[in-house]
PDB file of N, CA and C in Angstrom:
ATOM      1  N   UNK A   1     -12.361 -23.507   2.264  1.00  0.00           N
ATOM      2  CA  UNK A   1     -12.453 -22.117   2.658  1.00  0.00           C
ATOM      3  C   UNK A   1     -13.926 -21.725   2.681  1.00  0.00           C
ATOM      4  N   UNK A   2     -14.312 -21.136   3.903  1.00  0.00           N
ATOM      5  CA  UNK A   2     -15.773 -20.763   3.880  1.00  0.00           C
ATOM      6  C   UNK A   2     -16.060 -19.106   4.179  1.00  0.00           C
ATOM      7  N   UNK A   3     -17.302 -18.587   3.645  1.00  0.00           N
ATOM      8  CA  UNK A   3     -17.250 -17.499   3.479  1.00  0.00           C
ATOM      9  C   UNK A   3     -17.533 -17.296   2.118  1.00  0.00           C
ATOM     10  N   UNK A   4     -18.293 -15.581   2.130  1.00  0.00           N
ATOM     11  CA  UNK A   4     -18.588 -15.116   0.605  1.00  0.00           C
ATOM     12  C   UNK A   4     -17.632 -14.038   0.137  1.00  0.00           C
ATOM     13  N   UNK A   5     -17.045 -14.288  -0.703  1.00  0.00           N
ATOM     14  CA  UNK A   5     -15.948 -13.026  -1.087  1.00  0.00           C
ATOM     15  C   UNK A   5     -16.922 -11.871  -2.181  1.00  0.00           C
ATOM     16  N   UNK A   6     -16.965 -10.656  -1.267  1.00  0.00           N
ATOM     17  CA  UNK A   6     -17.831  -9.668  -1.538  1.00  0.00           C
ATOM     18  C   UNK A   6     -16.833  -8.770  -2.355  1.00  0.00           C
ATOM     19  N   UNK A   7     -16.138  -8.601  -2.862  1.00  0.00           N
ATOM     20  CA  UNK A   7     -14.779  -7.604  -3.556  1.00  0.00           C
ATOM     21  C   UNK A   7     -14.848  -8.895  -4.706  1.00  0.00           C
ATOM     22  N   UNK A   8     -14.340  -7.416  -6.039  1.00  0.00           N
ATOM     23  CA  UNK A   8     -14.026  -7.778  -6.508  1.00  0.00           C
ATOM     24  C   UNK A   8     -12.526  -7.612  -7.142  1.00  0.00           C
ATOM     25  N   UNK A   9     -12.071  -8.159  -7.881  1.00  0.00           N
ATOM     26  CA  UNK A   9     -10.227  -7.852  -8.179  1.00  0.00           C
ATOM     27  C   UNK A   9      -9.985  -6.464  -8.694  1.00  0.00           C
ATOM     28  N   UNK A  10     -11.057  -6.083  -9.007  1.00  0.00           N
ATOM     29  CA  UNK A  10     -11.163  -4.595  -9.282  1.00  0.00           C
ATOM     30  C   UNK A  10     -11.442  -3.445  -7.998  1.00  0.00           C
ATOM     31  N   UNK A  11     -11.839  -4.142  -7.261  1.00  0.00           N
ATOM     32  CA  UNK A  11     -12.063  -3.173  -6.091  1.00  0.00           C
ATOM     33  C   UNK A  11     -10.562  -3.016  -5.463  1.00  0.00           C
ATOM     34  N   UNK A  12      -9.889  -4.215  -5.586  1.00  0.00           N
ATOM     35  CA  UNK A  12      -9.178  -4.557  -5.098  1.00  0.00           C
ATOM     36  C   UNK A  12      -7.404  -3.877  -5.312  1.00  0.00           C
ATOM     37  N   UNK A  13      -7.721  -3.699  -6.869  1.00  0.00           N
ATOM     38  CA  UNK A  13      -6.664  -3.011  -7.845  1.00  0.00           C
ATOM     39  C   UNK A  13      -6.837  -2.172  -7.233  1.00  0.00           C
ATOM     40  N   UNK A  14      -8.291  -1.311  -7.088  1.00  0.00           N
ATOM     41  CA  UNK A  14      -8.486   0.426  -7.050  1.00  0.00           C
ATOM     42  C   UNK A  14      -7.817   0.612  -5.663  1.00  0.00           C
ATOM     43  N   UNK A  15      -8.028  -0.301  -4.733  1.00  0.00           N
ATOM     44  CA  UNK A  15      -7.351   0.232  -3.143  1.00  0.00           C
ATOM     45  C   UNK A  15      -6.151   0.190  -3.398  1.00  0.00           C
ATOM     46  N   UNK A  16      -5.408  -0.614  -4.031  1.00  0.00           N
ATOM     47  CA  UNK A  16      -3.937  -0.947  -4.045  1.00  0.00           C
ATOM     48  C   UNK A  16      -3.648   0.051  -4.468  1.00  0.00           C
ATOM     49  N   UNK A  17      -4.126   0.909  -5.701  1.00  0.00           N
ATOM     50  CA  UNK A  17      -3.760   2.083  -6.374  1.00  0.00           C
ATOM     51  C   UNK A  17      -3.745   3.002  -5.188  1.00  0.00           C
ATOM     52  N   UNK A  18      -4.951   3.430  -4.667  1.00  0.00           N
ATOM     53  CA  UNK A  18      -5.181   4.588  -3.545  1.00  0.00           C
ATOM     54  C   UNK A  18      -3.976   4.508  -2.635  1.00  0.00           C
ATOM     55  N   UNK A  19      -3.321   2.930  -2.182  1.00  0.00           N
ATOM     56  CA  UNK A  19      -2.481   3.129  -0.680  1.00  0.00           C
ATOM     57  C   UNK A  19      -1.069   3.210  -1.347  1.00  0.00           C
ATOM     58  N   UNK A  20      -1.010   3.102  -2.816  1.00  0.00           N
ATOM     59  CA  UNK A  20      -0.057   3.423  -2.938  1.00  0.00           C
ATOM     60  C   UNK A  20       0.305   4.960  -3.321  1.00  0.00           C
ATOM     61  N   UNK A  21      -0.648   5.807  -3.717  1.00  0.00           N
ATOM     62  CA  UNK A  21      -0.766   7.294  -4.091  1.00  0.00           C
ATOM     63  C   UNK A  21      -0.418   7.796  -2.331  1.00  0.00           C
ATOM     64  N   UNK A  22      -1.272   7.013  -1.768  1.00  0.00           N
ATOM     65  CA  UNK A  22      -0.904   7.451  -0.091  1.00  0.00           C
ATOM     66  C   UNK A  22       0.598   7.634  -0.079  1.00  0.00           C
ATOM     67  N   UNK A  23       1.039   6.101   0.211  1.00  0.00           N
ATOM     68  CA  UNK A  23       2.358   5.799   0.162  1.00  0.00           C
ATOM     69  C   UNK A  23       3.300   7.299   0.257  1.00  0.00           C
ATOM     70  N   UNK A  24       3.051   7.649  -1.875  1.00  0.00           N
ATOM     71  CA  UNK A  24       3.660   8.935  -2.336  1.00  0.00           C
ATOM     72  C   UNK A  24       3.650   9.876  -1.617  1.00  0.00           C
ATOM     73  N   UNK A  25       2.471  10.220  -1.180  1.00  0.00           N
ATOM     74  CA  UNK A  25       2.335  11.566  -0.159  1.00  0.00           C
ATOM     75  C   UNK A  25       3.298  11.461   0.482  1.00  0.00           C
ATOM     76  N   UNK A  26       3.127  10.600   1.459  1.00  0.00           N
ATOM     77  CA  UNK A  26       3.617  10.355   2.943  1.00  0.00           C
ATOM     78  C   UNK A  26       5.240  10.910   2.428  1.00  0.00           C
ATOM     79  N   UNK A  27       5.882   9.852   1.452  1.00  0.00           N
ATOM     80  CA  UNK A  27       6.928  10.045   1.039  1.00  0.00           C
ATOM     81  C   UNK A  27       7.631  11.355   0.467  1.00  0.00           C
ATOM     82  N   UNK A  28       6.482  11.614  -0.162  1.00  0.00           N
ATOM     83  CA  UNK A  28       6.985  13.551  -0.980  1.00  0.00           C
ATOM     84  C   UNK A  28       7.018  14.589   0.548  1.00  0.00           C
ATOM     85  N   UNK A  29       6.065  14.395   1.644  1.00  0.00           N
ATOM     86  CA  UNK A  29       6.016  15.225   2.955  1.00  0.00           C
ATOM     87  C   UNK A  29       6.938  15.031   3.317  1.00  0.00           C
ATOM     88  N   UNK A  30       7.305  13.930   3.788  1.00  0.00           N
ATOM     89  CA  UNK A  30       8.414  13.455   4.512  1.00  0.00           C
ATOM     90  C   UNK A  30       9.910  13.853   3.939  1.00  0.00           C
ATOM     91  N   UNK A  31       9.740  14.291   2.705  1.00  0.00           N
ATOM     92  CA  UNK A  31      11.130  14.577   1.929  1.00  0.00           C
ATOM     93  C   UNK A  31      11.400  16.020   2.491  1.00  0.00           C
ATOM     94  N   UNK A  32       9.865  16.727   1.833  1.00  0.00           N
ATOM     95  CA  UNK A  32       9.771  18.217   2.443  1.00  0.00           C
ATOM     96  C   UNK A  32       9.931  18.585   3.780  1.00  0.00           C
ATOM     97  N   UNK A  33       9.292  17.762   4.576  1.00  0.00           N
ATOM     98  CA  UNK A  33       9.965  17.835   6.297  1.00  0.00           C
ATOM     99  C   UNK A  33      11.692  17.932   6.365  1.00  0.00           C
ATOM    100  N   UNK A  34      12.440  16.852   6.000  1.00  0.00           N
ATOM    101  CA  UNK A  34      13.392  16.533   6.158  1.00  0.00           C
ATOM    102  C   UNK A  34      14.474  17.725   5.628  1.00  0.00           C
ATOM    103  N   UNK A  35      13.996  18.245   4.567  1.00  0.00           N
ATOM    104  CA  UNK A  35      14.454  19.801   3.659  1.00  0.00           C
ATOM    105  C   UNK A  35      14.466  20.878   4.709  1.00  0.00           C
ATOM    106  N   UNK A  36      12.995  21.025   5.255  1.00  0.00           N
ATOM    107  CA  UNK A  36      12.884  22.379   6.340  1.00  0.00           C
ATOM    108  C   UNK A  36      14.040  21.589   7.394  1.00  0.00           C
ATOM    109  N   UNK A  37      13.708  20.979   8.132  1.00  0.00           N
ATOM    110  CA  UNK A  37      15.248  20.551   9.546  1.00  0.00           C
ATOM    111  C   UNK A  37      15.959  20.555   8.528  1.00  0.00           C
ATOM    112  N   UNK A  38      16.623  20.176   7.923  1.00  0.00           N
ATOM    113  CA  UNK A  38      17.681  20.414   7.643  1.00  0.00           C
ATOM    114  C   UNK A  38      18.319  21.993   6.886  1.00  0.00           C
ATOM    115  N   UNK A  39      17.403  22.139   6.236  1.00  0.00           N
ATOM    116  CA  UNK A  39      17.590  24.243   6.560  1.00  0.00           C
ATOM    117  C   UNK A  39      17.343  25.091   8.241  1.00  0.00           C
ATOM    118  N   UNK A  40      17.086  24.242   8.729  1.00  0.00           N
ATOM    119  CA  UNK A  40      17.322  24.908  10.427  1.00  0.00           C
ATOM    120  C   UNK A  40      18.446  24.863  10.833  1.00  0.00           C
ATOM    121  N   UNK A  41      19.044  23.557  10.815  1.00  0.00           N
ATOM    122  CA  UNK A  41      20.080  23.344  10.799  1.00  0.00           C
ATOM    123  C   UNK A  41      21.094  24.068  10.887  1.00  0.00           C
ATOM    124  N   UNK A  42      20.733  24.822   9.303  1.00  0.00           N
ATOM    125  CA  UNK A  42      22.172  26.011   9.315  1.00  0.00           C
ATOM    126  C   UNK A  42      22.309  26.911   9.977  1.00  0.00           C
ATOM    127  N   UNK A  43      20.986  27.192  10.554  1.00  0.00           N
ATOM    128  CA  UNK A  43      20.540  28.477  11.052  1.00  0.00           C
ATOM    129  C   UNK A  43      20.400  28.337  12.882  1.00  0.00           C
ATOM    130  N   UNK A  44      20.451  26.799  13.173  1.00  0.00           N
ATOM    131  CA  UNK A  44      19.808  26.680  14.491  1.00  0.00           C
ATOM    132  C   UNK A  44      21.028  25.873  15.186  1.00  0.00           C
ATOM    133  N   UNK A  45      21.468  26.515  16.262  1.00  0.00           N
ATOM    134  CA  UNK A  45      23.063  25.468  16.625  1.00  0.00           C
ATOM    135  C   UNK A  45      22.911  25.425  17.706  1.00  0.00           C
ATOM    136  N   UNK A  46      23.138  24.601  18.669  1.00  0.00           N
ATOM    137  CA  UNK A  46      23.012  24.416  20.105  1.00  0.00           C
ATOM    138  C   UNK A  46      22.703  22.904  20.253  1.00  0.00           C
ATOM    139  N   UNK A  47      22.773  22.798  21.671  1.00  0.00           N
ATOM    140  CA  UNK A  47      22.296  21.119  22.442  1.00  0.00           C
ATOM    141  C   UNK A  47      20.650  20.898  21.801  1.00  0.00           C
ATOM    142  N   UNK A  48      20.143  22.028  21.896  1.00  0.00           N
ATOM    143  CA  UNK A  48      18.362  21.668  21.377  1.00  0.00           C
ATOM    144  C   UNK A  48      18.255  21.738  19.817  1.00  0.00           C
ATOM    145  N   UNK A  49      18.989  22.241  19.254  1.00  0.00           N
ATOM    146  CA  UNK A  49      19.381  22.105  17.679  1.00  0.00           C
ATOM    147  C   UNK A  49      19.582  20.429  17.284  1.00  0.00           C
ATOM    148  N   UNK A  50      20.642  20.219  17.803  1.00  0.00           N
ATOM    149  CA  UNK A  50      20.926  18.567  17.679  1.00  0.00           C
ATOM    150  C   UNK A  50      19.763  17.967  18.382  1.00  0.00           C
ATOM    151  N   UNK A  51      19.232  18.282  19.398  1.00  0.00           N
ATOM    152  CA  UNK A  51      18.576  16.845  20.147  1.00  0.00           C
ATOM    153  C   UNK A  51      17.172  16.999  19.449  1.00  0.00           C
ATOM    154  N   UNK A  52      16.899  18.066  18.605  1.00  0.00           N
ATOM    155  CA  UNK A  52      15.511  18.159  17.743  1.00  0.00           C
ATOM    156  C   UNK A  52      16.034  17.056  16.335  1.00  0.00           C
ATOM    157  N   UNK A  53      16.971  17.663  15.405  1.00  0.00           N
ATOM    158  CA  UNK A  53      17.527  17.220  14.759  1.00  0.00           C
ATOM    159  C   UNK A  53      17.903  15.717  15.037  1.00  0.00           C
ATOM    160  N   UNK A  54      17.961  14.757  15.531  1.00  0.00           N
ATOM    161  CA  UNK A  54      18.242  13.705  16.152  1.00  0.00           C
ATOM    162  C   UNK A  54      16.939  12.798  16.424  1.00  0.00           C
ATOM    163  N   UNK A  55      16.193  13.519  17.311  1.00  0.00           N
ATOM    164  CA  UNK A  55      14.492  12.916  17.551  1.00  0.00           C
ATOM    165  C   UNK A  55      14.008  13.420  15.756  1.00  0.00           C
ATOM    166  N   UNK A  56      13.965  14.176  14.872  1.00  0.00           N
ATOM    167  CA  UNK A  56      13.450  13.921  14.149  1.00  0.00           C
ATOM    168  C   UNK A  56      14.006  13.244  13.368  1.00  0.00           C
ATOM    169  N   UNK A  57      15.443  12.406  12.910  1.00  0.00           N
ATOM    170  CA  UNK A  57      15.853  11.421  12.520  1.00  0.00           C
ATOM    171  C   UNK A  57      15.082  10.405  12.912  1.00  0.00           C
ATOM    172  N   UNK A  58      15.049  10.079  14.210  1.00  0.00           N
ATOM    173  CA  UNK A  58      13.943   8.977  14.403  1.00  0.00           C
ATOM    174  C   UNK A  58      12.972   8.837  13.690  1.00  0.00           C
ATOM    175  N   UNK A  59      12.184   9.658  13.850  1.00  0.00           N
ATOM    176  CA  UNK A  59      10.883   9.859  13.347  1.00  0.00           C
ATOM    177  C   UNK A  59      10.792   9.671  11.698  1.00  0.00           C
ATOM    178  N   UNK A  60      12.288  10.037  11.302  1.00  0.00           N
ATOM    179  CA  UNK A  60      12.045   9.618   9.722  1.00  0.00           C
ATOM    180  C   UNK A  60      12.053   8.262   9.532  1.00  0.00           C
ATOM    181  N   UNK A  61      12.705   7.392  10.528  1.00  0.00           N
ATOM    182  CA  UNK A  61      12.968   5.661  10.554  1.00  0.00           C
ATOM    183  C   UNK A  61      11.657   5.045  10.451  1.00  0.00           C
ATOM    184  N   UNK A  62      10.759   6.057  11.170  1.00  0.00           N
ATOM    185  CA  UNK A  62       9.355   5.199  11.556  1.00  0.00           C
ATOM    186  C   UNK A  62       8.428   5.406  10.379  1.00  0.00           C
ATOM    187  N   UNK A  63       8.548   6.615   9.783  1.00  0.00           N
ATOM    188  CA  UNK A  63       7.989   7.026   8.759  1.00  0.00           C
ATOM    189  C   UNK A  63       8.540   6.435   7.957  1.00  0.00           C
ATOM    190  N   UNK A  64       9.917   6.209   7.733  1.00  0.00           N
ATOM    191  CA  UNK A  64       9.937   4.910   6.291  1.00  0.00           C
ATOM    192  C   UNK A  64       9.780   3.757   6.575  1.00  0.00           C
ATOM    193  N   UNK A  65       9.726   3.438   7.712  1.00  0.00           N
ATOM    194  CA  UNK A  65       8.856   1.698   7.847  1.00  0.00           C
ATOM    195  C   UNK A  65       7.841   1.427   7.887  1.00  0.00           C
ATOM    196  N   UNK A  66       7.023   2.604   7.994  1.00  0.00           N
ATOM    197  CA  UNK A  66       5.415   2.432   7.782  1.00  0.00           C
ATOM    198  C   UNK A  66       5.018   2.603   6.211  1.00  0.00           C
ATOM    199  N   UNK A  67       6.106   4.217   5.386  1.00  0.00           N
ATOM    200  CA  UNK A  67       6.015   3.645   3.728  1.00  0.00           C
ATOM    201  C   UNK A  67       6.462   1.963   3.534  1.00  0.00           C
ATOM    202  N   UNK A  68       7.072   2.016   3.919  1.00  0.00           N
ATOM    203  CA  UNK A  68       7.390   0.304   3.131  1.00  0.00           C
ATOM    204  C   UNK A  68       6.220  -0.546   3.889  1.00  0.00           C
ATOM    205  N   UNK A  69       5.901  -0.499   4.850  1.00  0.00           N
ATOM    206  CA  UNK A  69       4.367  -1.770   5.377  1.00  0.00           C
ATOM    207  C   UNK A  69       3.281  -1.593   3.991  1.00  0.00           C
ATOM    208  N   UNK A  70       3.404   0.065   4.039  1.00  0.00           N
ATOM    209  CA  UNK A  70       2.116   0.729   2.829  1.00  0.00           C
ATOM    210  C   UNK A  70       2.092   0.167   1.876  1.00  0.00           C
ATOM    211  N   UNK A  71       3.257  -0.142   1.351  1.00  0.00           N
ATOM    212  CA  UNK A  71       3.995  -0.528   0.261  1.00  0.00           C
ATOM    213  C   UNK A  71       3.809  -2.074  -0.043  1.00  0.00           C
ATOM    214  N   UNK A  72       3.880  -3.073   1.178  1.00  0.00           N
ATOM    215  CA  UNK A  72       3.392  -4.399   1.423  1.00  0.00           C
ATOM    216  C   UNK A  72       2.384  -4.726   0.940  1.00  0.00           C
ATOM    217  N   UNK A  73       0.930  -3.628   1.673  1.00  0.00           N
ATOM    218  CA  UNK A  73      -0.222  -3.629   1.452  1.00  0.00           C
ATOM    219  C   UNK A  73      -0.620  -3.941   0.035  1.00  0.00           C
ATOM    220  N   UNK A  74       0.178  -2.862  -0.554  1.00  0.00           N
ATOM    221  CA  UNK A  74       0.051  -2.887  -1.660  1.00  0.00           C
ATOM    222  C   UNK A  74       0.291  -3.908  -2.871  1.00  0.00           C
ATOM    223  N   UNK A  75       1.363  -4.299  -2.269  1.00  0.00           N
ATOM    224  CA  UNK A  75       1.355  -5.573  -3.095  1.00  0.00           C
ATOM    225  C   UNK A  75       0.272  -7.041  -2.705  1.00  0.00           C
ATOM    226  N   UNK A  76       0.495  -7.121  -1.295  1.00  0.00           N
ATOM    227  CA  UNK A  76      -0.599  -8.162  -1.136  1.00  0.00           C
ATOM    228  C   UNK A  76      -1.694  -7.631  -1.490  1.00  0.00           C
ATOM    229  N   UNK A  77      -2.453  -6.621  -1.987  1.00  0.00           N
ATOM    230  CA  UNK A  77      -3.967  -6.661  -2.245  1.00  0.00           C
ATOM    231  C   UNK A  77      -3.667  -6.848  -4.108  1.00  0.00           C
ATOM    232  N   UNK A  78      -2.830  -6.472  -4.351  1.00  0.00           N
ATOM    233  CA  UNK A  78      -2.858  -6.851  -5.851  1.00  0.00           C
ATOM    234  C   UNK A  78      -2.682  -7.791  -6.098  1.00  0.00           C
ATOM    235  N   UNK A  79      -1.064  -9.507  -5.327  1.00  0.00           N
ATOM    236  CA  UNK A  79      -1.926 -10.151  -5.362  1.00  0.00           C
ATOM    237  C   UNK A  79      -3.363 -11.021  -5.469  1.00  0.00           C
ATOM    238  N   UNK A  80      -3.444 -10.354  -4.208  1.00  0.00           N
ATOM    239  CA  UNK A  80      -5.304 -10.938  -3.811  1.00  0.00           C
ATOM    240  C   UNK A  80      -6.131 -10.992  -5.369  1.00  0.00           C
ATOM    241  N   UNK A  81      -5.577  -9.412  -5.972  1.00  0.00           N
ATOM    242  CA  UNK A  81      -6.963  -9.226  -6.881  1.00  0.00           C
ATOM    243  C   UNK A  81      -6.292 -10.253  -7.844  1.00  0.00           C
ATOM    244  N   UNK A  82      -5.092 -10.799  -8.041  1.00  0.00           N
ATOM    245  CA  UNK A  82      -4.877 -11.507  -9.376  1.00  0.00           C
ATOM    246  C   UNK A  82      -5.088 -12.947  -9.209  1.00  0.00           C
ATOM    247  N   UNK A  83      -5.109 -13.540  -7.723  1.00  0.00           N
ATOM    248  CA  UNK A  83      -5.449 -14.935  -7.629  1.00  0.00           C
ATOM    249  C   UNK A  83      -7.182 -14.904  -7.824  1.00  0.00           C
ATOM    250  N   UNK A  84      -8.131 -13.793  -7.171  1.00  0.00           N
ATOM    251  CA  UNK A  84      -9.310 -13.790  -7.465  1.00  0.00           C
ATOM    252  C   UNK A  84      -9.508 -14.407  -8.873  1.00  0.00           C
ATOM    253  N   UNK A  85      -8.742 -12.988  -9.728  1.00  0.00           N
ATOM    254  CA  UNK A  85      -9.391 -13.026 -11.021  1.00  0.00           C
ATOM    255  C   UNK A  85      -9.408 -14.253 -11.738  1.00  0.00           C
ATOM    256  N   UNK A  86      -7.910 -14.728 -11.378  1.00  0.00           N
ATOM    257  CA  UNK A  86      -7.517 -16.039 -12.041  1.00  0.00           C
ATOM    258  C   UNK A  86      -8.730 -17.075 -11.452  1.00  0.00           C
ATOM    259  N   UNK A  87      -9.203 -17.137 -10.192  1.00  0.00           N
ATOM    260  CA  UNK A  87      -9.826 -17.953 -10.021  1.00  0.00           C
ATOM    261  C   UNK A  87     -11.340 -18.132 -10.438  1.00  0.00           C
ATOM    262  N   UNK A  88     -11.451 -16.568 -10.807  1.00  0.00           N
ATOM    263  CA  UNK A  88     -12.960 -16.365 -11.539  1.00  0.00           C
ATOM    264  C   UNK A  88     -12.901 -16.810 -13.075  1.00  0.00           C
ATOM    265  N   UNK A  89     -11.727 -16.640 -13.769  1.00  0.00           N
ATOM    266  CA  UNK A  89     -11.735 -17.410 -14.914  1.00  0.00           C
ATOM    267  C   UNK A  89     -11.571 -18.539 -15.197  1.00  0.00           C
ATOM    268  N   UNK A  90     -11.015 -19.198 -13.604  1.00  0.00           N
ATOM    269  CA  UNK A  90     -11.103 -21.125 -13.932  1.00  0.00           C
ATOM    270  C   UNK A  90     -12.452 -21.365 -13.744  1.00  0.00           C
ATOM    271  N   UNK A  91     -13.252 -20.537 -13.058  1.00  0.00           N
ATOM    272  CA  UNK A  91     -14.871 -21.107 -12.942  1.00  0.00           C
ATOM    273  C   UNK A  91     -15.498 -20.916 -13.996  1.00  0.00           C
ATOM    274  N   UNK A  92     -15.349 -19.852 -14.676  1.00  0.00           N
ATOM    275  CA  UNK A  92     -16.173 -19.615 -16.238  1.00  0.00           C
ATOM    276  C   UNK A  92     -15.725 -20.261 -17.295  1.00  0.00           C
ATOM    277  N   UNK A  93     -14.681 -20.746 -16.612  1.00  0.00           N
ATOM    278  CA  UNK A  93     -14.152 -21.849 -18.093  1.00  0.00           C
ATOM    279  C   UNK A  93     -14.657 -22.893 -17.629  1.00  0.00           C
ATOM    280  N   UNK A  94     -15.023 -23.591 -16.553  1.00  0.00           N
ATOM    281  CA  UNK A  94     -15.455 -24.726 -16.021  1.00  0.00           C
ATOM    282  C   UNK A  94     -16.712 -25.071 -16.192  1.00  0.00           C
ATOM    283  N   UNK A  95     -17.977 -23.757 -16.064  1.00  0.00           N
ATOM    284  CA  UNK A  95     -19.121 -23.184 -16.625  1.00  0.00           C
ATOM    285  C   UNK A  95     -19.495 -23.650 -17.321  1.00  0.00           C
ATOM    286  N   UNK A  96     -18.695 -22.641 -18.407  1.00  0.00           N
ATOM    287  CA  UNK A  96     -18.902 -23.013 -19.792  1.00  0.00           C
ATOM    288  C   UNK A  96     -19.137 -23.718 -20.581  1.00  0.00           C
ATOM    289  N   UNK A  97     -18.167 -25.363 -19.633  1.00  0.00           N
ATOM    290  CA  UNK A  97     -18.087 -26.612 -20.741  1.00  0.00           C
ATOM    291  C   UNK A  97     -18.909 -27.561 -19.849  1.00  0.00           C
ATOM    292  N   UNK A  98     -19.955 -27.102 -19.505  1.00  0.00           N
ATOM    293  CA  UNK A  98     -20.874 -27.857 -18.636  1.00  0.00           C
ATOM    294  C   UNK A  98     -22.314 -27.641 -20.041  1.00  0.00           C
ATOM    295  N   UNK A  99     -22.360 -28.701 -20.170  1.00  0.00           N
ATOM    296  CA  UNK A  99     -23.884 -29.096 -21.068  1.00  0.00           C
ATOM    297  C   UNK A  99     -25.112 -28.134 -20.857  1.00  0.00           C
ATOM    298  N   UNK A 100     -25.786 -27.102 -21.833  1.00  0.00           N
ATOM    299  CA  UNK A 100     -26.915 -26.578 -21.239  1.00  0.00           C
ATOM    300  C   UNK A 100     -28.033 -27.244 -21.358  1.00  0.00           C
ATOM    301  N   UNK A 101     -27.970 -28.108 -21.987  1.00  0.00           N
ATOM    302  CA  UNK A 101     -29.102 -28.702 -22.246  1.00  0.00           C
ATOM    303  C   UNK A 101     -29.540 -30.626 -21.819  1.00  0.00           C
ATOM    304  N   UNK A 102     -29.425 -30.264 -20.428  1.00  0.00           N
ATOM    305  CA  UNK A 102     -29.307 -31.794 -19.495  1.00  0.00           C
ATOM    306  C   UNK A 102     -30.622 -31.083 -17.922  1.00  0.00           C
ATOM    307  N   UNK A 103     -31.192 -32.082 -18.097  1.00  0.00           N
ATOM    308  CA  UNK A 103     -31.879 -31.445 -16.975  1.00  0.00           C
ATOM    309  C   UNK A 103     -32.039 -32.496 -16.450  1.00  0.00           C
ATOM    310  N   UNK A 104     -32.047 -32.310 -14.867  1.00  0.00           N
ATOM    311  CA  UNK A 104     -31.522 -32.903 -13.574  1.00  0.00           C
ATOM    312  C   UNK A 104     -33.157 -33.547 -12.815  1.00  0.00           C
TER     313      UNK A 104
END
């Protein structure tokens, strides 16, 4: 593998944290959206009542498949940060048991 890995597993945690606080939003709006149409609902009856009500069903499908991608993200970057870390502690253990006092 070539390349310099500029992040660290901590940077890495902190985004995972952020897209998942996103995530929440998206999810708490989307609840509150779904509350207002559906209080129209009671109030709003006709062919354009349903065909609003209907297109915004859609729209909730897309909005929970993009929380759950968010949600992906989230796990693959926490991954990421735990194979990093792990891999930064096989090098400092590897380091470590290298002789300081040998010169080349």
């Amino acid at each position: 593998m070539e390349g310099t890995i500029k992040v660290t597993p901590e940077q890495l945690t902190q985004t995972a944290s952020e897209f998942e606080s996103k995530a929440g939003t998206i999810s708490s709006l989307t609840t509150e959206m779904t509350s207002m149409v559906t209080g129209l609902a009671s109030a709003w009856e006709g062919e354009a009542a349903t065909t609003y009500i209907n297109k915004f069903q859609g729209l909730d499908d897309d909005i929970q498949k993009m929380i759950r991608m968010i949600r992906e993200h989230v796990s693959d970057l926490e991954e990421m940060a735990r194979a990093y870390a792990e891999a930064e502690n096989i090098n400092m253990e590897e380091f470590g048991s290298l002789s300081s006092d040998v010169i080349v």
